[in-house]
Protein backbone atom coordinates (compact mmCIF):
# COMPACT_ATOMS: atom_id res chain seq x y z
CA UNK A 1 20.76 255.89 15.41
CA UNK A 2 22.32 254.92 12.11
CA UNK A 3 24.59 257.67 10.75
CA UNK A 4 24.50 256.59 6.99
CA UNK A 5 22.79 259.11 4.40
CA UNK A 6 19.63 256.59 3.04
CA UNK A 7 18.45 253.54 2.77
CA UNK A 8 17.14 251.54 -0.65
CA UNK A 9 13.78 250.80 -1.67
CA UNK A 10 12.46 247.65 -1.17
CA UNK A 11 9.96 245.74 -2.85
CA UNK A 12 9.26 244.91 1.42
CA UNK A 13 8.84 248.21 1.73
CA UNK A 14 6.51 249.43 -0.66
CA UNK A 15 4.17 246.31 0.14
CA UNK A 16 4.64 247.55 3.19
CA UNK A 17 3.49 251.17 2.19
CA UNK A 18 0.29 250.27 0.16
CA UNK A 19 -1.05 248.50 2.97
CA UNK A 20 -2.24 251.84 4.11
CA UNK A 21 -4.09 252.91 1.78
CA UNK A 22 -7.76 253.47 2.48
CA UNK A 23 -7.29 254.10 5.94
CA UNK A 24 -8.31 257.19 7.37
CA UNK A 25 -7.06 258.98 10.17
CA UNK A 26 -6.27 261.91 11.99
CA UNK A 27 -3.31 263.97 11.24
CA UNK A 28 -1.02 263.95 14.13
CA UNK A 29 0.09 266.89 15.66
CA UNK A 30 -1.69 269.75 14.16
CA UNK A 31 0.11 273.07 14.32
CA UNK A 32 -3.20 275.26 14.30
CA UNK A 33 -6.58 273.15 15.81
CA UNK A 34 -8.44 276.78 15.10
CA UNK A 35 -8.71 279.73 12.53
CA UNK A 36 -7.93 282.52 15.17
CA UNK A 37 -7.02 285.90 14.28
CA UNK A 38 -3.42 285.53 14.99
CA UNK A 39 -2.95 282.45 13.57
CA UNK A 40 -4.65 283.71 10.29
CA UNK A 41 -2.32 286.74 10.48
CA UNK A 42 0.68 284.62 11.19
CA UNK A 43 -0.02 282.38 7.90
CA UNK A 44 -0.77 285.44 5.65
CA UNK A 45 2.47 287.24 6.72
CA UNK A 46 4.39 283.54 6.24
CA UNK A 47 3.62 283.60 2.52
CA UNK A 48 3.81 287.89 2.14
CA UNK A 49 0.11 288.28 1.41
CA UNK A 50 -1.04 291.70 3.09
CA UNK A 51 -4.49 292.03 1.86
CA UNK A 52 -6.80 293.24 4.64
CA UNK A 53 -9.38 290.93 4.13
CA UNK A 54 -7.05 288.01 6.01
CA UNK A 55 -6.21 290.66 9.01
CA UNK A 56 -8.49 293.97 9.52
CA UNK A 57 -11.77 293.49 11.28
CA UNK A 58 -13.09 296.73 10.03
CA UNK A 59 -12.45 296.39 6.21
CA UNK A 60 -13.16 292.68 6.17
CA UNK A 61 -16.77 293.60 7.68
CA UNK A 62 -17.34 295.38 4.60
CA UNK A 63 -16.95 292.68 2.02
CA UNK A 64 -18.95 289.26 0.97
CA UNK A 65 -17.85 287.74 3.54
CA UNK A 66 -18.60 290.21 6.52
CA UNK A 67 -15.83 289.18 8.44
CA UNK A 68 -11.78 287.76 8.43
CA UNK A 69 -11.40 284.92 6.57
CA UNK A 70 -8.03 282.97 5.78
CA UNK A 71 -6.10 282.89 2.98
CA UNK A 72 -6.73 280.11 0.37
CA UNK A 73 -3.39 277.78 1.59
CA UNK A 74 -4.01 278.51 5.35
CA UNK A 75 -5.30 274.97 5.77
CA UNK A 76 -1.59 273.51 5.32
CA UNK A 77 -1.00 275.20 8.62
CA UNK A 78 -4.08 273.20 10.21
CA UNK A 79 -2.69 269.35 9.50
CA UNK A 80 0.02 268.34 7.03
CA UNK A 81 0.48 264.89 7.24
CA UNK A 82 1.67 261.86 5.42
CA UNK A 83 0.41 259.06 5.56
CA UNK A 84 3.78 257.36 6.52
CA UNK A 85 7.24 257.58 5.79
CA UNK A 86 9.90 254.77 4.55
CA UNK A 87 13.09 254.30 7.21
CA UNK A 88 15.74 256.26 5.63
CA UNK A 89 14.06 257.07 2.05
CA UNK A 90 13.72 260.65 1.40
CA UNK A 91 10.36 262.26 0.91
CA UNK A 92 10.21 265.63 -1.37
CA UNK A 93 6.35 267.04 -1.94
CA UNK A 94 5.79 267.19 -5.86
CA UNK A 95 2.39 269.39 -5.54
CA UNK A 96 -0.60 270.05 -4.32
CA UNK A 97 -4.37 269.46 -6.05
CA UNK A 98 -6.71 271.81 -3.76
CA UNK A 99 -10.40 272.00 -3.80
CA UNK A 100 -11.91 274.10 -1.79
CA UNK A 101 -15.83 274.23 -0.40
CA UNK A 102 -16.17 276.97 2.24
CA UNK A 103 -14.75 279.84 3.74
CA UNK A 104 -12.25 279.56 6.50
CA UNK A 105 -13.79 282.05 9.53
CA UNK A 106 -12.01 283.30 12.41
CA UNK A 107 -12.90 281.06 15.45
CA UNK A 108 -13.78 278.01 12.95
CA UNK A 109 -12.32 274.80 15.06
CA UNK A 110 -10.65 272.26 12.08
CA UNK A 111 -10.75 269.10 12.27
CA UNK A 112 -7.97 266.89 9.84
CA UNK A 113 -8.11 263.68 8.78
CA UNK A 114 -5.59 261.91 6.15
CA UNK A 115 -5.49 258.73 3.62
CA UNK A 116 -2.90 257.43 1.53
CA UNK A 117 -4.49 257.15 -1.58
CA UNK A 118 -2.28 256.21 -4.44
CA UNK A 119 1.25 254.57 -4.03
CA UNK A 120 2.97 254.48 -8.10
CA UNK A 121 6.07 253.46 -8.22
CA UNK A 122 8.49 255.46 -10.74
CA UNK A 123 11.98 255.59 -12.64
CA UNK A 124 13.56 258.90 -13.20
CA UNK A 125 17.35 260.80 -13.43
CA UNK A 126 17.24 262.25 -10.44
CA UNK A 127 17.10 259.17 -7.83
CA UNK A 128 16.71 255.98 -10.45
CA UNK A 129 14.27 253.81 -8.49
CA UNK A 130 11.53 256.60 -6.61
CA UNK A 131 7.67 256.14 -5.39
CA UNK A 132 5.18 258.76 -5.93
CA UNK A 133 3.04 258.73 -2.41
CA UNK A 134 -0.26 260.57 -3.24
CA UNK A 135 -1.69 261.15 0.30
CA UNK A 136 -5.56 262.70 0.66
CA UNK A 137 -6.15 265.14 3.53
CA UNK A 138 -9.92 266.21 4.08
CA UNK A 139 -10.30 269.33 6.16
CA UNK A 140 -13.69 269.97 8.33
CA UNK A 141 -15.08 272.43 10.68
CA UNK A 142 -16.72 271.60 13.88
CA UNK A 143 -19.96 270.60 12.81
CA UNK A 144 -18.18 268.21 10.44
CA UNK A 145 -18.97 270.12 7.40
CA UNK A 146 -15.71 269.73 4.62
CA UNK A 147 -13.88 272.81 4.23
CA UNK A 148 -11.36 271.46 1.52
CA UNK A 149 -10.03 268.69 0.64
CA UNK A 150 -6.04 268.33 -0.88
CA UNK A 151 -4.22 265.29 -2.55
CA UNK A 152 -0.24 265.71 -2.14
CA UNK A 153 1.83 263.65 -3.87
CA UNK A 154 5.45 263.13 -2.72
CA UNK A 155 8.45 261.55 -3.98
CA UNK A 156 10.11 259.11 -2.15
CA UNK A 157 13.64 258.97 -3.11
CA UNK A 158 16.86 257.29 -2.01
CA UNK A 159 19.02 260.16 -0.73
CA UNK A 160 22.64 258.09 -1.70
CA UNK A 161 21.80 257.21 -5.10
CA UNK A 162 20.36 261.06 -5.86
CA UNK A 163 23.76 262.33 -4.59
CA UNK A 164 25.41 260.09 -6.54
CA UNK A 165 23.61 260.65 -9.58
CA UNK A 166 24.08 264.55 -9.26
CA UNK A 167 21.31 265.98 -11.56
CA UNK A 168 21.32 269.56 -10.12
CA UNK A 169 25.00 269.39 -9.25
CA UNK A 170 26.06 272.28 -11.93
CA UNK A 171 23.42 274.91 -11.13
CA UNK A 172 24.72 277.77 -8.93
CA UNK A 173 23.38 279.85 -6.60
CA UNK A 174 22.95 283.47 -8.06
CA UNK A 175 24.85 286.46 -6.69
CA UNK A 176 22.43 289.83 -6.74
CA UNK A 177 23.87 292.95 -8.45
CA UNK A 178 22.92 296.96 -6.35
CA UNK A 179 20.93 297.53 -9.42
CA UNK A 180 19.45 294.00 -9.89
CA UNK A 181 17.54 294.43 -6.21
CA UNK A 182 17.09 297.91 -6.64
CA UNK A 183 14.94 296.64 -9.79
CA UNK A 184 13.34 294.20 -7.60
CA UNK A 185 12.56 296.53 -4.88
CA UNK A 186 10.99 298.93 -7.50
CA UNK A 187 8.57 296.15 -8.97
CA UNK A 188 7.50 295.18 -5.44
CA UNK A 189 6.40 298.49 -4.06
CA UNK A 190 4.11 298.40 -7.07
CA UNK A 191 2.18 294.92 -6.14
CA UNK A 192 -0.90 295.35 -4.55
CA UNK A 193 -3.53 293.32 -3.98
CA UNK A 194 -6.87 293.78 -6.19
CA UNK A 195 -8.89 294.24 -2.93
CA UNK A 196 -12.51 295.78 -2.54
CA UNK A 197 -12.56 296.82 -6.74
CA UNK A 198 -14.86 293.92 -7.97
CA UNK A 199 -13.01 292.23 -11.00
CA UNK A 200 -16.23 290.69 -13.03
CA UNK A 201 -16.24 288.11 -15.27
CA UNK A 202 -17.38 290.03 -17.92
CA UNK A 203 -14.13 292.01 -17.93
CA UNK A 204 -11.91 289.03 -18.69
CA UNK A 205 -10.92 287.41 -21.41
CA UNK A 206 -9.42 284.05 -22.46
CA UNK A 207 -5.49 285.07 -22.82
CA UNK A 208 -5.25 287.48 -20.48
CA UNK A 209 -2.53 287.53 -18.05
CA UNK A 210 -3.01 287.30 -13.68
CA UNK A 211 -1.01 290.53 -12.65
CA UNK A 212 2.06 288.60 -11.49
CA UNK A 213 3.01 288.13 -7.61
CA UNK A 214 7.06 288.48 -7.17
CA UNK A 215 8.84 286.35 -4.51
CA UNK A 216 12.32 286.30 -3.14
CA UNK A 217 14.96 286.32 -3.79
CA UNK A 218 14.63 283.36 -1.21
CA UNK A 219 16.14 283.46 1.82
CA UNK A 220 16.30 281.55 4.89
CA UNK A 221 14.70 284.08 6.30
CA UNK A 222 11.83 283.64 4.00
CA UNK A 223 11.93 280.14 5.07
CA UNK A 224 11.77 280.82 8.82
CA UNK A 225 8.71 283.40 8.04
CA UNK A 226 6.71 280.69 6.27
CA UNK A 227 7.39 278.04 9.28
CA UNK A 228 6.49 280.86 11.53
CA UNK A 229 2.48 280.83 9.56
CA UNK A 230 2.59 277.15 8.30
CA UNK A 231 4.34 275.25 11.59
CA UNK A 232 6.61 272.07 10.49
CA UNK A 233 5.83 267.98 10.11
CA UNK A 234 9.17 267.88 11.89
CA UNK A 235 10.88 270.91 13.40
CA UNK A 236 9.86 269.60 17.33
CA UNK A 237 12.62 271.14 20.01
CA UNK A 238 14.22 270.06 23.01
CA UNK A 239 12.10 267.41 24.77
CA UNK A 240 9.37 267.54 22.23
CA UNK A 241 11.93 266.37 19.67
CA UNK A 242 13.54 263.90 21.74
CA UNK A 243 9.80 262.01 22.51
CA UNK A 244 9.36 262.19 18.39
CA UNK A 245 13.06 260.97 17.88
CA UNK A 246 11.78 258.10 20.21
CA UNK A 247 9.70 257.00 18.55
CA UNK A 248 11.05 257.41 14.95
CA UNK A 249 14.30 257.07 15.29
CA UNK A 250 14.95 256.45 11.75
CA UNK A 251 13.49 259.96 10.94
CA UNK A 252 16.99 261.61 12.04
CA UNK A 253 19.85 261.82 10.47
CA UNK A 254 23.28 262.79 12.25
CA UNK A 255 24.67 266.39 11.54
CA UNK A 256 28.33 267.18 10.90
CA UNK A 257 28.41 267.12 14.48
CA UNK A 258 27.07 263.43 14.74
CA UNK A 259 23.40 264.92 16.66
CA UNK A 260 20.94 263.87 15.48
CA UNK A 261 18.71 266.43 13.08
CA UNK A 262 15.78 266.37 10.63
CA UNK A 263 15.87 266.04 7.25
CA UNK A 264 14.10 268.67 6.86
CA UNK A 265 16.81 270.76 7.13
CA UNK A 266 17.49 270.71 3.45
CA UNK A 267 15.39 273.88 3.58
CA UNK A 268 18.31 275.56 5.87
CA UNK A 269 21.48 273.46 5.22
CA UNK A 270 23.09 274.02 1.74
CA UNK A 271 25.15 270.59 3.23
CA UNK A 272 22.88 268.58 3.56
CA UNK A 273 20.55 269.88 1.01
CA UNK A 274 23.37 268.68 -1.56
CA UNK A 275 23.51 265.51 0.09
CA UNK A 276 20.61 264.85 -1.02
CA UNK A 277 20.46 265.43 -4.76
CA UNK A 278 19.46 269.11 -4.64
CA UNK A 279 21.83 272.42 -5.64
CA UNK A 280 21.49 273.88 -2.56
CA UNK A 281 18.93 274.97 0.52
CA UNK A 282 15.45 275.17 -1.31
CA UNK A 283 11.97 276.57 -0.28
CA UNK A 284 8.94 274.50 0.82
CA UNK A 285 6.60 273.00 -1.59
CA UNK A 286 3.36 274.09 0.05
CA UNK A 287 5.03 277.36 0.25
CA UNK A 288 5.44 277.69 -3.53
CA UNK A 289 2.15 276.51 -3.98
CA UNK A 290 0.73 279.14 -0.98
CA UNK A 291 2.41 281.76 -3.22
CA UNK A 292 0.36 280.76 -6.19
CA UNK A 293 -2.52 281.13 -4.20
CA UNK A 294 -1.57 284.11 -3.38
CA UNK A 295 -1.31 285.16 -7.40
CA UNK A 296 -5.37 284.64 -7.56
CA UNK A 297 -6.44 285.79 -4.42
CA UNK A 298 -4.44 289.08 -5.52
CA UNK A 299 -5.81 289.45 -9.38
CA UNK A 300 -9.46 287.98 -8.58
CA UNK A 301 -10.44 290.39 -5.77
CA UNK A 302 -12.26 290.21 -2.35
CA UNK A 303 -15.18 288.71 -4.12
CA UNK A 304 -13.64 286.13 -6.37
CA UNK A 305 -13.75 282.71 -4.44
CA UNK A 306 -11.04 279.60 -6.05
CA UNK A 307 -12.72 276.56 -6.28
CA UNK A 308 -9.82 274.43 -7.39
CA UNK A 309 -6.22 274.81 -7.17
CA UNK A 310 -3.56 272.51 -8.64
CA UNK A 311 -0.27 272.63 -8.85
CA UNK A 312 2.99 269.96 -9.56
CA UNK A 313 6.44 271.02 -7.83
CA UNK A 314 8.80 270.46 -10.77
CA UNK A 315 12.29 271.65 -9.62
CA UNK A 316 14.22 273.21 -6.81
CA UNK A 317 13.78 276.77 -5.70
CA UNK A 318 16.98 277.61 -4.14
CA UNK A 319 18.39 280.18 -1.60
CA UNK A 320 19.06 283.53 -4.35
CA UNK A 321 16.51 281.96 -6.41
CA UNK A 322 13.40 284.73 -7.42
CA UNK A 323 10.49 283.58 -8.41
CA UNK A 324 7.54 285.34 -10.71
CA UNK A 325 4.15 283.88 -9.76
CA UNK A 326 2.38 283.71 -13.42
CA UNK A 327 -0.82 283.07 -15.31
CA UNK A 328 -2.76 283.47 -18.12
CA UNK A 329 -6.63 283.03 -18.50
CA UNK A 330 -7.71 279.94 -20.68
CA UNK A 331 -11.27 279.68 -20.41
CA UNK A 332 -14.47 280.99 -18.98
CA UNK A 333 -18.00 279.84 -18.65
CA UNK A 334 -21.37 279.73 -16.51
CA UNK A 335 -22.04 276.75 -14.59
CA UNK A 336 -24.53 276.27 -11.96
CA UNK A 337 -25.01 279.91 -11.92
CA UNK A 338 -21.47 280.56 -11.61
CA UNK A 339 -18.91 282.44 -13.53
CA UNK A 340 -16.16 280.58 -13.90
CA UNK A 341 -12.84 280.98 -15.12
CA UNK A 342 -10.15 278.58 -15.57
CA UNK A 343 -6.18 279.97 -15.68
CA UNK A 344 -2.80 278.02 -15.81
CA UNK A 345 -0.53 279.17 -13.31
CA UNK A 346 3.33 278.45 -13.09
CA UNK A 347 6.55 279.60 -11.12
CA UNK A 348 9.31 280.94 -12.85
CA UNK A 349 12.98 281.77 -11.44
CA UNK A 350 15.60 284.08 -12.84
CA UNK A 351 16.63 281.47 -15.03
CA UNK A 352 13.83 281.15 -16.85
CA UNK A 353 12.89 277.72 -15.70
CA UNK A 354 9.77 277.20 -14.51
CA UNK A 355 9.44 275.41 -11.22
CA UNK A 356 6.01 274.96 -10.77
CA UNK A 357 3.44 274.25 -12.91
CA UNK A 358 -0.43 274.21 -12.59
CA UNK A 359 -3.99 275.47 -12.83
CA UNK A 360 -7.16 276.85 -11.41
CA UNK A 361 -10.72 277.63 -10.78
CA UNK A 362 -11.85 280.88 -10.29
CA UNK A 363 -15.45 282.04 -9.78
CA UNK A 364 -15.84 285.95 -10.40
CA UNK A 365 -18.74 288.04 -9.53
CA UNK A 366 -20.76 288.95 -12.42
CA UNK A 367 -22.52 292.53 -13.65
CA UNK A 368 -25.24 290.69 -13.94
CA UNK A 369 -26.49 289.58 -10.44
């Protein structure tokens, strides 16, 4: 196993790369094959979400749906793949574009499939040379009906020349005052989730503001809980790891220790994380974009259903970071018989930077039917 941080692109490479694209397949090593109670619950308490629709039998009985069903996100948990990785080129996921078809049920058996779709190659400060990967995974239940499908891009970088190049290098991790939690603390016990109160479409108006979803300040912790829901393209143990290592060897990278580790420990190793470009340890991307689900699911209520979700991972959310979940209501109309209403969303830390950025589709219950 090579113990040097990256490799370069090549124009070998990402030949190499788009000759993939079109091809479907499954994803490899699912972490959830099935919608079961606990692995609902498990997702749901990952991201912080404690509405009862996603976890009590006898209150979810009582709503549209007359049973459990999973959070909007949970299908992250059931098959992230990519489509393919480049030998020692870092890959970061820029976002998530989400539409979603039909409820996830407890006991629904999914079935995911994946396709790189779009490679586009890019220049930028952070990395110079970088490709934007845009991989397609389609979701399905056991009768073969779609669920949702997702297009993630991700940004293949080289991890020597973002180092180098030090974009982030100057931002600090922030230090929490008594009175600074305390405040936090105080603004959490007040979130609740809209719940059983219908919120109809007649109510809203274009430039309102979602009631906004608080998150962090991030810790590892945080990160450990969302693995716990969501499960890991790479975090395989012992023998498990050692089979995968096998087989991609290039996939590891040696610690300070010289053993060979993942690179996804960027989300756990301030180290390593810098030796990559970023300030420090950082959050997940489908987490951040899980929270934003969260943000509707909260403000729309039990009977609201989000057709499309899209979001664009725009900087690093690092260990101390907090992060406001946000939005604001841009549009509404009837289509198809449905109310609709459209809403930009974003993510924005202490600093006032806003590291995500995106939208969605909302469909309200009306007064009128």
């Amino acid at each position: 196993m090579s113990t040097r941080l990256g490799s370069r692109l090549t124009d070998d490479m990402i030949d190499a790369l788009r000759q993939r694209i079109g091809v479907e397949r499954p994803i490899p090593y699912p972490y959830n094959t099935e919608a079961t109670r606990d692995a609902i619950r498990h997702f749901a308490h990952g991201i912080g979400d404690l509405n009862p629709l996603w976890q009590d039998d006898g209150y979810a009985a009582q709503t549209r749906w007359g049973g459990i069903i999973a959070p909007p996100c949970f299908l992250f948990s059931c098959g992230f793949g990519r489509t393919g990785g480049l030998p020692g080129v870092h890959g970061m996921f820029a976002g998530s574009e989400w539409t979603f078809y039909r409820p996830v049920r407890v006991g629904t058996p999914i079935q995911a499939t994946m396709q790189l779709a779009e490679v586009i190659e890019k220049s930028g400060q952070f990395a110079g040379r970088q490709i934007l990967q845009i991989d397609e995974s389609i979701y399905r239940d056991g009768e073969s009906n779609i669920l949702a499908i997702a297009r993630n891009p991700v940004m293949r970088t080289e991890r020597q020349t973002a180092q180098d190049k030090g974009k982030y290098a100057r931002i600090e991790q922030k230090t929490w005052t008594a009175d600074e939690l305390q405040a936090i603390d105080d603004e959490l016990a007040r979130q609740q989730p809209r719940g059983a109160t219908p919120r109809y479409w007649q109510d809203v108006s274009v430039g309102e503001a979602l009631t906004p979803v608080l998150k962090g300040p991030l810790t590892i912790t945080d990160c450990i809980g969302w693995l716990m829901g969501w499960g890991s393209p790479f975090v395989r143990p012992h023998e498990v790891g050692f089979q995968y290592r096998q087989r991609h060897p290039a996939a590891y990278i040696a610690d300070a220790r010289g053993v060979p580790d993942v690179p996804e420990r960027v989300h756990w190793e301030d180290g390593f994380a810098r030796a990559v470009g970023a300030p420090g340890a950082y959050d997940y991307g489908p987490q951040r974009v899980s929270w934003l689900g969260h943000l509707l699911s909260s403000w729309m209520g039990d009977d609201g259903w989000i057709h499309t979700l899209k979001v664009q991972v725009r900087q690093f959310n690092i260990v101390g970071d907090l992060t406001r979940c946000q939005g604001v209501i841009t549009a509404k109309r009837v289509e198809d018989g449905e109310h609709l209403v459209d809403c930009d969303i974003w993510a924005e830390n202490q600093r006032e930077e806003r590291t995500a950025l995106g939208s969605a589709t909302v469909a309200l219950p009306s007064r009128s039917q």
